[in-house]
Protein backbone atom coordinates (compact mmCIF):
# COMPACT_ATOMS: atom_id res chain seq x y z
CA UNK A 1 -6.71 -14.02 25.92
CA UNK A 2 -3.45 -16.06 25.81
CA UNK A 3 -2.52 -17.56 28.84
CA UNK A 4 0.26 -20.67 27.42
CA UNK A 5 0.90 -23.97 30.10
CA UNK A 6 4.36 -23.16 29.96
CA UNK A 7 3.48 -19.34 31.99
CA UNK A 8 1.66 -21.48 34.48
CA UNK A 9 4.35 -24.57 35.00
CA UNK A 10 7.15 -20.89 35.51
CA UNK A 11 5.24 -20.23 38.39
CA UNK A 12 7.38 -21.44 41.50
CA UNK A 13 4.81 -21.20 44.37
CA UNK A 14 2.57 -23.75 42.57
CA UNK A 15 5.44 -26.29 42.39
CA UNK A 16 3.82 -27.98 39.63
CA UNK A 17 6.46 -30.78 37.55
CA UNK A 18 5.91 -31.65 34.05
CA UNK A 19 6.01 -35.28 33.71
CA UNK A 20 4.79 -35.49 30.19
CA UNK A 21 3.79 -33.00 26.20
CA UNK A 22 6.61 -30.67 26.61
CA UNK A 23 5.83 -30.25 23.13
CA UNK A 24 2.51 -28.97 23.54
CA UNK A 25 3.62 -26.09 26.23
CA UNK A 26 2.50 -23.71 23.80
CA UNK A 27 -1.26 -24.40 23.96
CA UNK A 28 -3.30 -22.14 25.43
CA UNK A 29 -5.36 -22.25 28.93
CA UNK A 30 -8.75 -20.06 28.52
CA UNK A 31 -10.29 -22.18 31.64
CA UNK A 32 -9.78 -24.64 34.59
CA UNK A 33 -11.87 -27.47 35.17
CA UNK A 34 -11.72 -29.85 37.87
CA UNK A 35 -13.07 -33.39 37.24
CA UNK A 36 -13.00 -37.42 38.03
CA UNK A 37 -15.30 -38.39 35.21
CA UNK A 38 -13.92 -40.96 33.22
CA UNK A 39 -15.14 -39.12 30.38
CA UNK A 40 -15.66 -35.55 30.82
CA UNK A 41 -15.17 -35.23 27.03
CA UNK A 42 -19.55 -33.85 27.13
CA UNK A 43 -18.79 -30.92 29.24
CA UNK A 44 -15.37 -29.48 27.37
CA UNK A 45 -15.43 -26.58 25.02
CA UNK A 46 -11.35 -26.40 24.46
CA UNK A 47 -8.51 -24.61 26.26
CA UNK A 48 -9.46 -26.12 29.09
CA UNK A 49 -7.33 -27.08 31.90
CA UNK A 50 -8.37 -30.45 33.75
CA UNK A 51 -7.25 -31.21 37.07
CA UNK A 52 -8.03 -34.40 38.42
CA UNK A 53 -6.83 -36.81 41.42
CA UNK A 54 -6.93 -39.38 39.45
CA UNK A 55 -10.64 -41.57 40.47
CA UNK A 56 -11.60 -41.52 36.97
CA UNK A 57 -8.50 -42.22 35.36
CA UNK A 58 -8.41 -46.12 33.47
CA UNK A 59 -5.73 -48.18 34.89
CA UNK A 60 -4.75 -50.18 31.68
CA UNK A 61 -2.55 -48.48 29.10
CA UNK A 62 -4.72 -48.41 26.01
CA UNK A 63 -7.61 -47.12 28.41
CA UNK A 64 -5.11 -44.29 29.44
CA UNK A 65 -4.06 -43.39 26.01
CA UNK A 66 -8.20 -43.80 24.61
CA UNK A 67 -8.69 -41.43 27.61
CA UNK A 68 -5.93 -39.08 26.81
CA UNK A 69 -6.66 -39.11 22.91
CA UNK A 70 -10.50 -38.10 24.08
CA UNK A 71 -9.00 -34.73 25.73
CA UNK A 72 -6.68 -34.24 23.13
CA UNK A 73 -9.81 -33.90 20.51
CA UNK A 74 -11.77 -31.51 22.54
CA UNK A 75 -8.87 -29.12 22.49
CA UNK A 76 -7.85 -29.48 26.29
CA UNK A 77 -4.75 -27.28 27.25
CA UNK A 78 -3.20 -29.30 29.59
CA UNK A 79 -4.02 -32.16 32.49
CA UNK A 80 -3.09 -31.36 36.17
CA UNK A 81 -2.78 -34.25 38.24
CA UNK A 82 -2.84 -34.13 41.54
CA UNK A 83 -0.83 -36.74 43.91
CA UNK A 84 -0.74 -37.95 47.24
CA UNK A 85 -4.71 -38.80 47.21
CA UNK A 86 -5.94 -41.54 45.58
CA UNK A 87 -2.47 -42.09 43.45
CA UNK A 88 1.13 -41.40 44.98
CA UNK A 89 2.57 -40.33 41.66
CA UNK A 90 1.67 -40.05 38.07
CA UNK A 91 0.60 -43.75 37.01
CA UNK A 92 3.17 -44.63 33.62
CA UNK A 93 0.68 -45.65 31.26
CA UNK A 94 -1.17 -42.02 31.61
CA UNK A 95 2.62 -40.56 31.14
CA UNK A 96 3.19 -42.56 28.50
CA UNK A 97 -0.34 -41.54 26.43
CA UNK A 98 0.06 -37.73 27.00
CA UNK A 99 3.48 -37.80 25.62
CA UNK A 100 2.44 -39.62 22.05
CA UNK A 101 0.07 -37.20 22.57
CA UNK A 102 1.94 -33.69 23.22
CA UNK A 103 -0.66 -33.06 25.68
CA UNK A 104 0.90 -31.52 28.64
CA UNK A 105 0.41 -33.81 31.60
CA UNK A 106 2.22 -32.01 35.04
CA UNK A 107 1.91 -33.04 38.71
CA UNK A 108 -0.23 -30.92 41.37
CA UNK A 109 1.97 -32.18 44.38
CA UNK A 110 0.00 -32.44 47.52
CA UNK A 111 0.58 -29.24 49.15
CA UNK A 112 -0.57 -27.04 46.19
CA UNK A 113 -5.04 -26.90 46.17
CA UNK A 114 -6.25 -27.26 43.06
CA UNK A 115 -8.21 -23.77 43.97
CA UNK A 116 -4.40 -22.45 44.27
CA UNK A 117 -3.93 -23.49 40.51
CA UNK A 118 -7.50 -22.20 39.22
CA UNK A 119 -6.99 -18.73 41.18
CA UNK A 120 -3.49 -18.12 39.41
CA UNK A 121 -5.19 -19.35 35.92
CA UNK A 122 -8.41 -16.69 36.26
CA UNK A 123 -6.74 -14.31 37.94
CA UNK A 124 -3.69 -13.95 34.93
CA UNK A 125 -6.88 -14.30 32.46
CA UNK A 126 -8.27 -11.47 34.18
CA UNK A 127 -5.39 -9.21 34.13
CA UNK A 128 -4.75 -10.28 30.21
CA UNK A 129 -8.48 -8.99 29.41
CA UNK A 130 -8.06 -5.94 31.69
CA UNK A 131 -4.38 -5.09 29.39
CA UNK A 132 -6.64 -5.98 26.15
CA UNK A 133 -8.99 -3.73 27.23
CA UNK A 134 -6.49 -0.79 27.96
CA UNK A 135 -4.97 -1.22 24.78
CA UNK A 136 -8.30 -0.83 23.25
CA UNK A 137 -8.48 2.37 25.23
CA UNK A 138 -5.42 3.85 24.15
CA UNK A 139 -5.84 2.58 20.44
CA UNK A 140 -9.07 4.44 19.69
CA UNK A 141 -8.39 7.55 20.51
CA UNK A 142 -5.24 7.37 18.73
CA UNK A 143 -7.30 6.02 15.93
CA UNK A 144 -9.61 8.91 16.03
CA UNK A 145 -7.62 11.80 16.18
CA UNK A 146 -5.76 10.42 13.07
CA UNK A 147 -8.86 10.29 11.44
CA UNK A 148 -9.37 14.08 12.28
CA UNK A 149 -5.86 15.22 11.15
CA UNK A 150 -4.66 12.57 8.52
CA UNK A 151 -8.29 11.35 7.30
CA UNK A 152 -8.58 7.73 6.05
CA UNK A 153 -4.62 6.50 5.31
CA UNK A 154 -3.70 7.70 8.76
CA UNK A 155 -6.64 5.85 10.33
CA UNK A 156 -5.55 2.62 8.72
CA UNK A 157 -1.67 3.15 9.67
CA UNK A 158 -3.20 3.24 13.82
CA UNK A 159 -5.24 0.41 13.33
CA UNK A 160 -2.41 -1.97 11.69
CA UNK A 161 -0.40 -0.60 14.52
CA UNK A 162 -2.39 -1.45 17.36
CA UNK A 163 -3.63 -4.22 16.16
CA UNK A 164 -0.71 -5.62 14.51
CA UNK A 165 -2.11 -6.91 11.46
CA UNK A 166 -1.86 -5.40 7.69
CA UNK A 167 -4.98 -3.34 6.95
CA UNK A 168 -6.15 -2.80 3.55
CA UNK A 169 -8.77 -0.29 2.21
CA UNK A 170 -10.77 -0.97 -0.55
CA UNK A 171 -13.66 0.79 -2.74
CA UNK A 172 -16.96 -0.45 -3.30
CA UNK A 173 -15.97 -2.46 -6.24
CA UNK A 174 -13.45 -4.50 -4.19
CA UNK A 175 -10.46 -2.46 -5.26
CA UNK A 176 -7.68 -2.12 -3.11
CA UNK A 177 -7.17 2.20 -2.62
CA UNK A 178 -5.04 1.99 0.38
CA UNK A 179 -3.28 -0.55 2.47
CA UNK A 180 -0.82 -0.05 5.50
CA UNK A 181 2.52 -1.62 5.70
CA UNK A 182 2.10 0.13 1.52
CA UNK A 183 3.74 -2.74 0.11
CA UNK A 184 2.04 -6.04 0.93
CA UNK A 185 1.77 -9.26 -1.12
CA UNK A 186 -0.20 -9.44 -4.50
CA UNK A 187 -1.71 -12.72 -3.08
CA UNK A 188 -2.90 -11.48 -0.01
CA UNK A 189 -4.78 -8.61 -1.62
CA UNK A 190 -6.18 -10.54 -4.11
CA UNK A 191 -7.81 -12.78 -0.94
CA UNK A 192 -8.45 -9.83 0.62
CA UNK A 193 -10.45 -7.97 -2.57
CA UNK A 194 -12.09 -11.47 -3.07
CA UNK A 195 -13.42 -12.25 0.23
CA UNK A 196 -14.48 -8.31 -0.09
CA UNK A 197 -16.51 -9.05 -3.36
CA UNK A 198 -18.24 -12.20 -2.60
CA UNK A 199 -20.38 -9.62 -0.14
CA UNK A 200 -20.74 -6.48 -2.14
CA UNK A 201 -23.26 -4.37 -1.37
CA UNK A 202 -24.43 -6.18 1.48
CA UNK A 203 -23.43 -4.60 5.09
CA UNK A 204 -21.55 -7.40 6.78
CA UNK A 205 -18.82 -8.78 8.49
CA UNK A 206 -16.46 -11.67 6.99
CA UNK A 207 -13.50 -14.03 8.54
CA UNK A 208 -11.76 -16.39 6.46
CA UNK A 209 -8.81 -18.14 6.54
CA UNK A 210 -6.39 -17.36 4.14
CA UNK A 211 -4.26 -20.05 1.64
CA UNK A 212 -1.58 -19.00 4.20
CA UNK A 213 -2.93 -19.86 7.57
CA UNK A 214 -3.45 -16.00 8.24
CA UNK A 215 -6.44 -14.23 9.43
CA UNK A 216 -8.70 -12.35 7.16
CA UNK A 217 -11.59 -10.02 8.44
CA UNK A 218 -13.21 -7.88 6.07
CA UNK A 219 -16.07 -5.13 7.14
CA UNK A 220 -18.13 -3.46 4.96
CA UNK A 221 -17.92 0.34 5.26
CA UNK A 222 -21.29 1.74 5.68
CA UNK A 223 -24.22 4.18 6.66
CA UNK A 224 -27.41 3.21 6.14
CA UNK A 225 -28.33 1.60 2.49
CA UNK A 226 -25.38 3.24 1.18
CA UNK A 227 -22.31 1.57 1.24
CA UNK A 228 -18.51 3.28 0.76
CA UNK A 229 -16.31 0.32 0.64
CA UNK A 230 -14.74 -2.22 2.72
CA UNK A 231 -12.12 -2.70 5.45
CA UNK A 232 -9.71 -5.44 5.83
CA UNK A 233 -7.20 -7.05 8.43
CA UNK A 234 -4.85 -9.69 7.73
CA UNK A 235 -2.96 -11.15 10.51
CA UNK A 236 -0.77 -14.18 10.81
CA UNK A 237 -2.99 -15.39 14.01
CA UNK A 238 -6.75 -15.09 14.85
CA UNK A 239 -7.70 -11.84 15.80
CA UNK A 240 -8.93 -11.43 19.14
CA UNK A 241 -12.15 -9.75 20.34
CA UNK A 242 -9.86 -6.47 20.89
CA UNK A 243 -8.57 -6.54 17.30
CA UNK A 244 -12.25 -6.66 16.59
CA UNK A 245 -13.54 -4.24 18.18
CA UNK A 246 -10.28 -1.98 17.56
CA UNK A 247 -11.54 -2.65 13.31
CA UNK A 248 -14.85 -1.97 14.37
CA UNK A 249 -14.12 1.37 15.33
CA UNK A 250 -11.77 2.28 12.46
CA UNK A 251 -14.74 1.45 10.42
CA UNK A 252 -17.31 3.91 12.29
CA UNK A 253 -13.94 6.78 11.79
CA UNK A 254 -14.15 5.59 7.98
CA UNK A 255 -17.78 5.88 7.25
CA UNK A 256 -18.22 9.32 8.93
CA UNK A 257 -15.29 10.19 7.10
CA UNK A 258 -16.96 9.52 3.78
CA UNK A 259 -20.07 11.06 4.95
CA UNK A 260 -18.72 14.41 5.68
CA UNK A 261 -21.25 16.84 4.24
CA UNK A 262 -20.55 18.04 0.42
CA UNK A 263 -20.15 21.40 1.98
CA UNK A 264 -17.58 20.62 4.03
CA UNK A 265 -15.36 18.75 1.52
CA UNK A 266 -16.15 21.47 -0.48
CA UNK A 267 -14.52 24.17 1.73
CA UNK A 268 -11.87 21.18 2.09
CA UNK A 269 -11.35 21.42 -1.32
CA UNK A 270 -10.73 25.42 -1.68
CA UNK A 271 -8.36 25.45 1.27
CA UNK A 272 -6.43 23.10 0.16
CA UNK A 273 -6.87 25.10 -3.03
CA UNK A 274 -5.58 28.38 -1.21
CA UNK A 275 -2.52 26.03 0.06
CA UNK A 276 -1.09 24.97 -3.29
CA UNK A 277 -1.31 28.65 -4.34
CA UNK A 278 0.25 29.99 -1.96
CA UNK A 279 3.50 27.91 -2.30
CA UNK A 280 3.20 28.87 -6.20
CA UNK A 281 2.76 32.51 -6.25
CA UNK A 282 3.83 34.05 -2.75
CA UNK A 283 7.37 34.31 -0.91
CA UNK A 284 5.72 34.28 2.23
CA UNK A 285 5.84 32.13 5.56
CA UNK A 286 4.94 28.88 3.65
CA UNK A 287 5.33 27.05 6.72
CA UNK A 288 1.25 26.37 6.98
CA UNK A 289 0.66 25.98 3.78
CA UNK A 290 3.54 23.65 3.29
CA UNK A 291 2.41 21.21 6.13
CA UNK A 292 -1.23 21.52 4.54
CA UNK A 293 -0.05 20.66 1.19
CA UNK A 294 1.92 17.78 2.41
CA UNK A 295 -1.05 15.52 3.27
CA UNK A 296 -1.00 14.83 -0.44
CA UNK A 297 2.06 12.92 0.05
CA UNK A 298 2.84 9.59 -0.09
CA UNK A 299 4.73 7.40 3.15
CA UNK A 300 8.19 8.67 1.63
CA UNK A 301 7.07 12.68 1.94
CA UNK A 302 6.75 12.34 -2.28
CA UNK A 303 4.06 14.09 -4.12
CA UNK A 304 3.59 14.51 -8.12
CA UNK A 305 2.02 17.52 -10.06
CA UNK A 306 -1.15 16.38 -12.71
CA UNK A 307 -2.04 19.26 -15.11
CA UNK A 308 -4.86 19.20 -17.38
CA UNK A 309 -5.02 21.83 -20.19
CA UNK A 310 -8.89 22.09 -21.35
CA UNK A 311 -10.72 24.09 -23.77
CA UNK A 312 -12.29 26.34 -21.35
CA UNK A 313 -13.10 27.25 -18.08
CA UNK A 314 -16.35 25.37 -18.04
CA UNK A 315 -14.49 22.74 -19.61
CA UNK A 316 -12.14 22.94 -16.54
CA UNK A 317 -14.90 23.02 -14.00
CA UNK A 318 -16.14 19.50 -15.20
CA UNK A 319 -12.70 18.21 -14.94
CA UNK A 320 -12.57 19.21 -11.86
CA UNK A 321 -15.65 17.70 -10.74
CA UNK A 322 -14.53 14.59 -11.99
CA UNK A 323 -11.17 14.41 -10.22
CA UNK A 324 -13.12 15.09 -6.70
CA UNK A 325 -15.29 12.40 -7.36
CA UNK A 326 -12.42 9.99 -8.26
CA UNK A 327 -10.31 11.11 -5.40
CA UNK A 328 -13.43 11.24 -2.69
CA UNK A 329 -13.85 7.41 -4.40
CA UNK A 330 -10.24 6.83 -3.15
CA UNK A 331 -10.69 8.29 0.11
CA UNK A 332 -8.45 10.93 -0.65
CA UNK A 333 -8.44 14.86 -0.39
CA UNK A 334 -8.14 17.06 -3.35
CA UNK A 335 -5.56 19.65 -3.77
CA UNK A 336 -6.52 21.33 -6.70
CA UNK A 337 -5.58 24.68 -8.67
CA UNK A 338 -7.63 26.29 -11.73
CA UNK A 339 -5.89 28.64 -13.69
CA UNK A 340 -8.00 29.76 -16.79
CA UNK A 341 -8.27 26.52 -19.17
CA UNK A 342 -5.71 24.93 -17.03
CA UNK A 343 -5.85 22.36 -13.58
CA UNK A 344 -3.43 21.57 -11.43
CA UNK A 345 -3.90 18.48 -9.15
CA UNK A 346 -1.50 17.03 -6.46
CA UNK A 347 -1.34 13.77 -6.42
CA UNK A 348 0.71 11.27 -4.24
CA UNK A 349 4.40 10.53 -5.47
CA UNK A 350 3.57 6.58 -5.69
CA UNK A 351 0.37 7.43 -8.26
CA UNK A 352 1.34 6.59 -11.67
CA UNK A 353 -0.13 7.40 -15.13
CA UNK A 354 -3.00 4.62 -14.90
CA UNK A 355 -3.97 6.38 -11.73
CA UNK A 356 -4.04 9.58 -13.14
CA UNK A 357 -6.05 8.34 -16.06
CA UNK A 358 -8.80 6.57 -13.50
CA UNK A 359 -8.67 10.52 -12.45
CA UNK A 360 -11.38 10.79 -15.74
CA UNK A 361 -13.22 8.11 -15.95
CA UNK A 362 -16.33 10.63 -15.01
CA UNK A 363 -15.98 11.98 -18.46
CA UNK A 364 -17.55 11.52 -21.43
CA UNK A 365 -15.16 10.71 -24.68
CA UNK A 366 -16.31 14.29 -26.38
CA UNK A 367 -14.79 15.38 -23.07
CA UNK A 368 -12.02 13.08 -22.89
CA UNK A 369 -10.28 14.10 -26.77
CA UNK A 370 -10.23 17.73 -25.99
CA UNK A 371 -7.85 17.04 -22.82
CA UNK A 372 -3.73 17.15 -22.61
CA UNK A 373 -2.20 15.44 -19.71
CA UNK A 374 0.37 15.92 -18.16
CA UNK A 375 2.60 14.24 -15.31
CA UNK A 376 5.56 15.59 -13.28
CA UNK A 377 8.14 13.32 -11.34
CA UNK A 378 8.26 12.55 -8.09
CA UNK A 379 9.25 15.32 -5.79
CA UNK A 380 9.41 16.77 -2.37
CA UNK A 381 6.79 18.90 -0.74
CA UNK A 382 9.52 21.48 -0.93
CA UNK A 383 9.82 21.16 -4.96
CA UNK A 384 6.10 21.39 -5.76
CA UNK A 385 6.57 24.45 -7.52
CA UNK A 386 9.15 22.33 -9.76
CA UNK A 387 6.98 19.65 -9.70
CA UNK A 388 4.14 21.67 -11.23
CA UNK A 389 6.36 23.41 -13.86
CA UNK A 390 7.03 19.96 -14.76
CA UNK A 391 3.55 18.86 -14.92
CA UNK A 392 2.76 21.63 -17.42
CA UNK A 393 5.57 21.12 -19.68
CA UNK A 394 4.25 17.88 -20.15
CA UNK A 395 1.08 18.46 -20.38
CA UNK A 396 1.89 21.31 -23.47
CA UNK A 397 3.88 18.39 -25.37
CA UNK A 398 0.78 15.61 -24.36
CA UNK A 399 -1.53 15.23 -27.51
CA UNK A 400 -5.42 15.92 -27.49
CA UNK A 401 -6.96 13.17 -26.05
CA UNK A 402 -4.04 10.69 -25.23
CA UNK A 403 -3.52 8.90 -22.04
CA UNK A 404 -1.32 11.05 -19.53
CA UNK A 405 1.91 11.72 -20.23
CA UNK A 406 4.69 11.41 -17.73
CA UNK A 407 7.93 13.43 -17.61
CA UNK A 408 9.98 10.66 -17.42
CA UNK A 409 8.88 9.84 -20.95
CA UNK A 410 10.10 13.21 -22.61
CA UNK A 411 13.67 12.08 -22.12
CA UNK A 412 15.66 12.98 -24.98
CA UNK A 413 12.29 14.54 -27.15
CA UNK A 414 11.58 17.25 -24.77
CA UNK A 415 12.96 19.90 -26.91
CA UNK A 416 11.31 18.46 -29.95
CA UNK A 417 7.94 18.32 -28.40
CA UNK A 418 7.35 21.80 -27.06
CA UNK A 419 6.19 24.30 -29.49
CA UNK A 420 8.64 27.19 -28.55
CA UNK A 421 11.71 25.19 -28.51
CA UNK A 422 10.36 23.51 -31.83
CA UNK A 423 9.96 27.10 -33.51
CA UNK A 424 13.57 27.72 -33.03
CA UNK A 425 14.77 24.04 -33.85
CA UNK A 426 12.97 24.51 -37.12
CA UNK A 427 14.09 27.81 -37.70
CA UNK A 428 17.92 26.46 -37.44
CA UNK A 429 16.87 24.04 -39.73
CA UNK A 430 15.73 25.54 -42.67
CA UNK A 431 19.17 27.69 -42.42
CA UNK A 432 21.50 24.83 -41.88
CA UNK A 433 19.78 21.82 -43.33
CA UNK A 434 17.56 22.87 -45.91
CA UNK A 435 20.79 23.87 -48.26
CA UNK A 436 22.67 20.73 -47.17
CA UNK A 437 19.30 18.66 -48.16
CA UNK A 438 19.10 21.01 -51.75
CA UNK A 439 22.55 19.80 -52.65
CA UNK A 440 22.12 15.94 -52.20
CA UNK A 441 19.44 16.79 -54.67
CA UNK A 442 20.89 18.79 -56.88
CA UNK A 443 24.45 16.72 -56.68
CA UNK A 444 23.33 12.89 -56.05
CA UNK A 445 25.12 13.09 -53.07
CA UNK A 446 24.66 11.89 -49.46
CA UNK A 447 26.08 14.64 -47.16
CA UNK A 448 22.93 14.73 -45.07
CA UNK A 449 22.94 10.95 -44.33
CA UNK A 450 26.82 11.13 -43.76
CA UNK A 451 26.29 14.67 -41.22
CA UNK A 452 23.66 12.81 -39.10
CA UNK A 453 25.60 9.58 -38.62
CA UNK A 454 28.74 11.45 -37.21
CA UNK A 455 26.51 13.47 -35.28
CA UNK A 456 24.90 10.45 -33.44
CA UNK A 457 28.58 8.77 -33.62
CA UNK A 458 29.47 11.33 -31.68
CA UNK A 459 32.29 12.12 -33.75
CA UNK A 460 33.68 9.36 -33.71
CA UNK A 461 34.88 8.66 -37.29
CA UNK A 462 34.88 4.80 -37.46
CA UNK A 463 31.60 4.24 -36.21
CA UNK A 464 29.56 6.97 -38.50
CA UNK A 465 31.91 5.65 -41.59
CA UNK A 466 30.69 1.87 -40.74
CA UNK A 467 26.97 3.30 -40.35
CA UNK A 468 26.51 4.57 -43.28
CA UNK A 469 28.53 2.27 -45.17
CA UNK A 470 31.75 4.05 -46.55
CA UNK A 471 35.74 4.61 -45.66
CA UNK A 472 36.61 7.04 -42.69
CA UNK A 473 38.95 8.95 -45.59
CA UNK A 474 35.38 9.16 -47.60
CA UNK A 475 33.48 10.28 -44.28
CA UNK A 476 35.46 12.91 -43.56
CA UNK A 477 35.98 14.50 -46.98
CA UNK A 478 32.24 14.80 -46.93
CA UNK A 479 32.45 16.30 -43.49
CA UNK A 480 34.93 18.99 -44.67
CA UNK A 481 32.81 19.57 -47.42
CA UNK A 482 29.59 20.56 -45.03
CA UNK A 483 31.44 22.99 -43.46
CA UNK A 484 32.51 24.97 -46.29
CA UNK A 485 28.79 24.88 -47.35
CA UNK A 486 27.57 25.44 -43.99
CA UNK A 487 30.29 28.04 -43.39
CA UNK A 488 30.78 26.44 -39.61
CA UNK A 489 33.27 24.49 -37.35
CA UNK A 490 32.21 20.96 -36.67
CA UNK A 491 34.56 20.95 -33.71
CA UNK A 492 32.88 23.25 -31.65
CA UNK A 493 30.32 20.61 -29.32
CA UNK A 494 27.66 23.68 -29.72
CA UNK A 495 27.48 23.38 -33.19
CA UNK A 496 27.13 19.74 -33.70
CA UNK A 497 24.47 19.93 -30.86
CA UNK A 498 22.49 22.26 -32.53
CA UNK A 499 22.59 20.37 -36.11
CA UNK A 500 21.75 17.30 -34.40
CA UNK A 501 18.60 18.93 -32.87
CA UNK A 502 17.94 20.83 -36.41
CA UNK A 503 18.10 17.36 -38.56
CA UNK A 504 16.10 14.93 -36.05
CA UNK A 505 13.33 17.79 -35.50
CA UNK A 506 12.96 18.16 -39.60
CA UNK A 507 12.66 14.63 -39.98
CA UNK A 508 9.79 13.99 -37.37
């Protein structure tokens, strides 16, 4: 426990004077230890307090500052010397040492017992360990009723709370899967996921010091033989025994977490299920499912939508298998939806395409290149149904046995990638563009080329004359000359949107 010199010199019943290592009030006093050995440097562990009268104290001043410098090395706290005994004040050269020394050195005037000091030193020590031990008390059952309703993230986010350190979860291959504040430095995880490797598959505990200064403890998450990954704490100072036993707990809430019975995840799995369809098929109170569902968000209440169109139902079934696998991996619950030859996953809003493709790393290639993925935006727990619709769309425009495909990435193709909008964008073409592309044959002219650049110019006559290469005057007879073949009215925004759509999707 903490207990600094500078709590013990604010203390005005002791009427204790600093005479010397202001700069060292910081240090910490974990014991008191009275003494007149002129070298009780054998007996000291560190964070000791030594009080003294002064009988063993050198009189010269290099004997003062040797004596001083001995302390200073075992890691004493402080000296308290007492006066009106064998010395009436604090003798200089002893001033003079603990100063070049920063060792606090403060007077014990007569009145004050040395017992007086020691009793208000063990008795703060004691009340320190008994508000450790409370917050220990109050921490773990915090920590294990977030367990119960928020599983492994939520178990993390009370430990890095109580314990005031970042917390990072990782899987057995030393891979970071979760980690609470989210966003914490590349370096530190990398320490973190190394210090988690150099004991993988072995059940033990590690502390390191990080290339910062900070703290790092890493556990190894365990039952038995079989081990489920690794838990981490990073903290700018050491962590006390609390913090320790505060991990150690989180850890026990982690591994019977990943122990729970296939059974039980199962059932996990189908209400969760039951949930997501529910809030897609129902205008019901969608007040349970919707707080049910939302445990597949991220910190920021964001989810995304992951569809996988398969051949088949078995085909599905595998799939799904997979995904649990990967997500149980991840500590993470599945909400899942089959649908014929179709999957729907939820997956958090701050999983991206890489994730998503991890998702499928059970299956087998054969497997893999009969698969179209597909991934929505971000959304709210309120938009999954969006979210979903989204996920599907992309999905239908994905190709066989490419990575997944986000939404974000159908920007200005989406029309041009799904089949029914395609149909029609071909249909318009062969009755607008097909004649226009007969007579550049027929003619040696250009009108096509010309129709497409002031179509992407928007109309604006300059820059489609200068793209193709010929006089505005020259671009816009041409122009004029489409729409008599074309029999329509280039100023109408409707038409030059369509024949923009028409010419791009014939030229794919």
């Amino acid at each position: 426990m903490n207990l600094p010199v500078r709590w013990l010199l604010s203390q005005p019943e002791l009427a204790l004077e600093l005479r010397a290592g202001a700069a060292g009030l910081g240090r910490d006093v974990t014991f008191v230890l009275t003494t007149e050995l002129s070298d009780p440097s054998p007996w000291l562990s560190g964070g000791e307090l030594v009080l003294t009268t002064g009988i063993g104290v050198p009189h010269g001043a290099a004997e003062c500052l040797r004596y001083v410098r001995e302390l200073d090395e075992c890691g004493v706290a402080a000296i308290g010397f007492g006066t009106g005994l064998s010395y009436a004040s604090v003798p200089e050269g002893l001033i003079a040492a603990a100063e070049e020394a920063a060792l606090p050195l403060f007077e014990v005037p007569l009145p004050t017992p040395f017992a007086a000091v020691a009793k208000k030193v063990m008795g703060r020590l004691a009340e320190r360990e008994y508000e450790a031990v409370l917050r220990a008390s109050r921490a773990q059952p915090k920590m294990t009723r977030a367990a119960i309703q928020g599983g492994p993230s939520a178990t993390i986010r009370e430990l890095a709370v109580a314990s005031s350190a970042t917390v990072v979860l990782l899987d057995t291959a030393a891979r970071v899967i979760d980690t609470h504040p989210s966003t914490v430095a590349p370096e530190v995880l990398a320490e973190v996921a190394a210090l988690a490797a150099s004991g993988s598959g072995s059940a033990v505990s590690s502390v390191a010091l990080g290339s910062a200064g900070a703290s790092v403890a890493v556990q190894t998450i365990s039952v038995g033989n079989v081990v489920h990954g690794y838990l981490a704490a990073v903290s700018p100072a050491q962590l006390s025994h609390v913090d320790q036993i505060l991990l150690g707990h989180a850890n026990s809430l982690l591994a019977l977490d990943f122990e729970k019975p296939r059974r039980l995840r199962s059932a996990q799995n189908r209400l969760n299920s039951e949930s997501l369809g529910l809030l897609l098929s129902t205008d019901l109170d969608l007040g349970p499912a919707r707080d049910q569902v939302g445990q597949a968000c991220d910190d920021r209440g964001q989810l995304r939508a992951m569809t996988v169109l398969c051949e088949s139902g078995d085909a599905v079934s595998r799939v799904e298998s997979a995904v649990d696998e990967q997500m149980s991996g991840a500590a993470r619950q599945l909400f899942a939806r089959r649908d014929d030859s179709r999957l729907t996953v939820l997956l958090r809003g701050t999983d991206d395409a890489e994730f998503a493709r991890r998702l499928l790393d059970g299956l087998g290639r054969p497997e893999l290149r009969a698969l179209r993925v597909g991934l929505s935006a971000a959304h709210s727990v309120d938009d999954v149904v969006a979210a979903v619709e989204q996920s599907r769309l992309t999905a239908s425009a994905a190709e066989f046995g490419s990575r997944p495909v986000e939404f974000a990435t159908l920007a200005g193709s989406a029309l041009l990638t799904f089949p029914e909008s395609r149909r029609v964008l071909d249909a318009v073409a062969d009755t607008m563009i097909t004649p226009l592309a007969d007579h550049d044959k027929r003619q040696g002219t250009e009108l096509l080329a010309s129709l497409r650049a002031y179509l992407e110019a928007n109309g604006h006559w300059e820059s489609a004359a200068a793209t193709i290469g010929v006089h505005r005057h020259t671009l816009r007879s041409r122009i004029a000359r489409i729409e008599a073949i074309l029999g329509c009215d280039m100023d109408v925004a409707r038409v030059r949107a369509e024949l923009l759509l028409a010419i791009i999707s014939r030229q794919r």
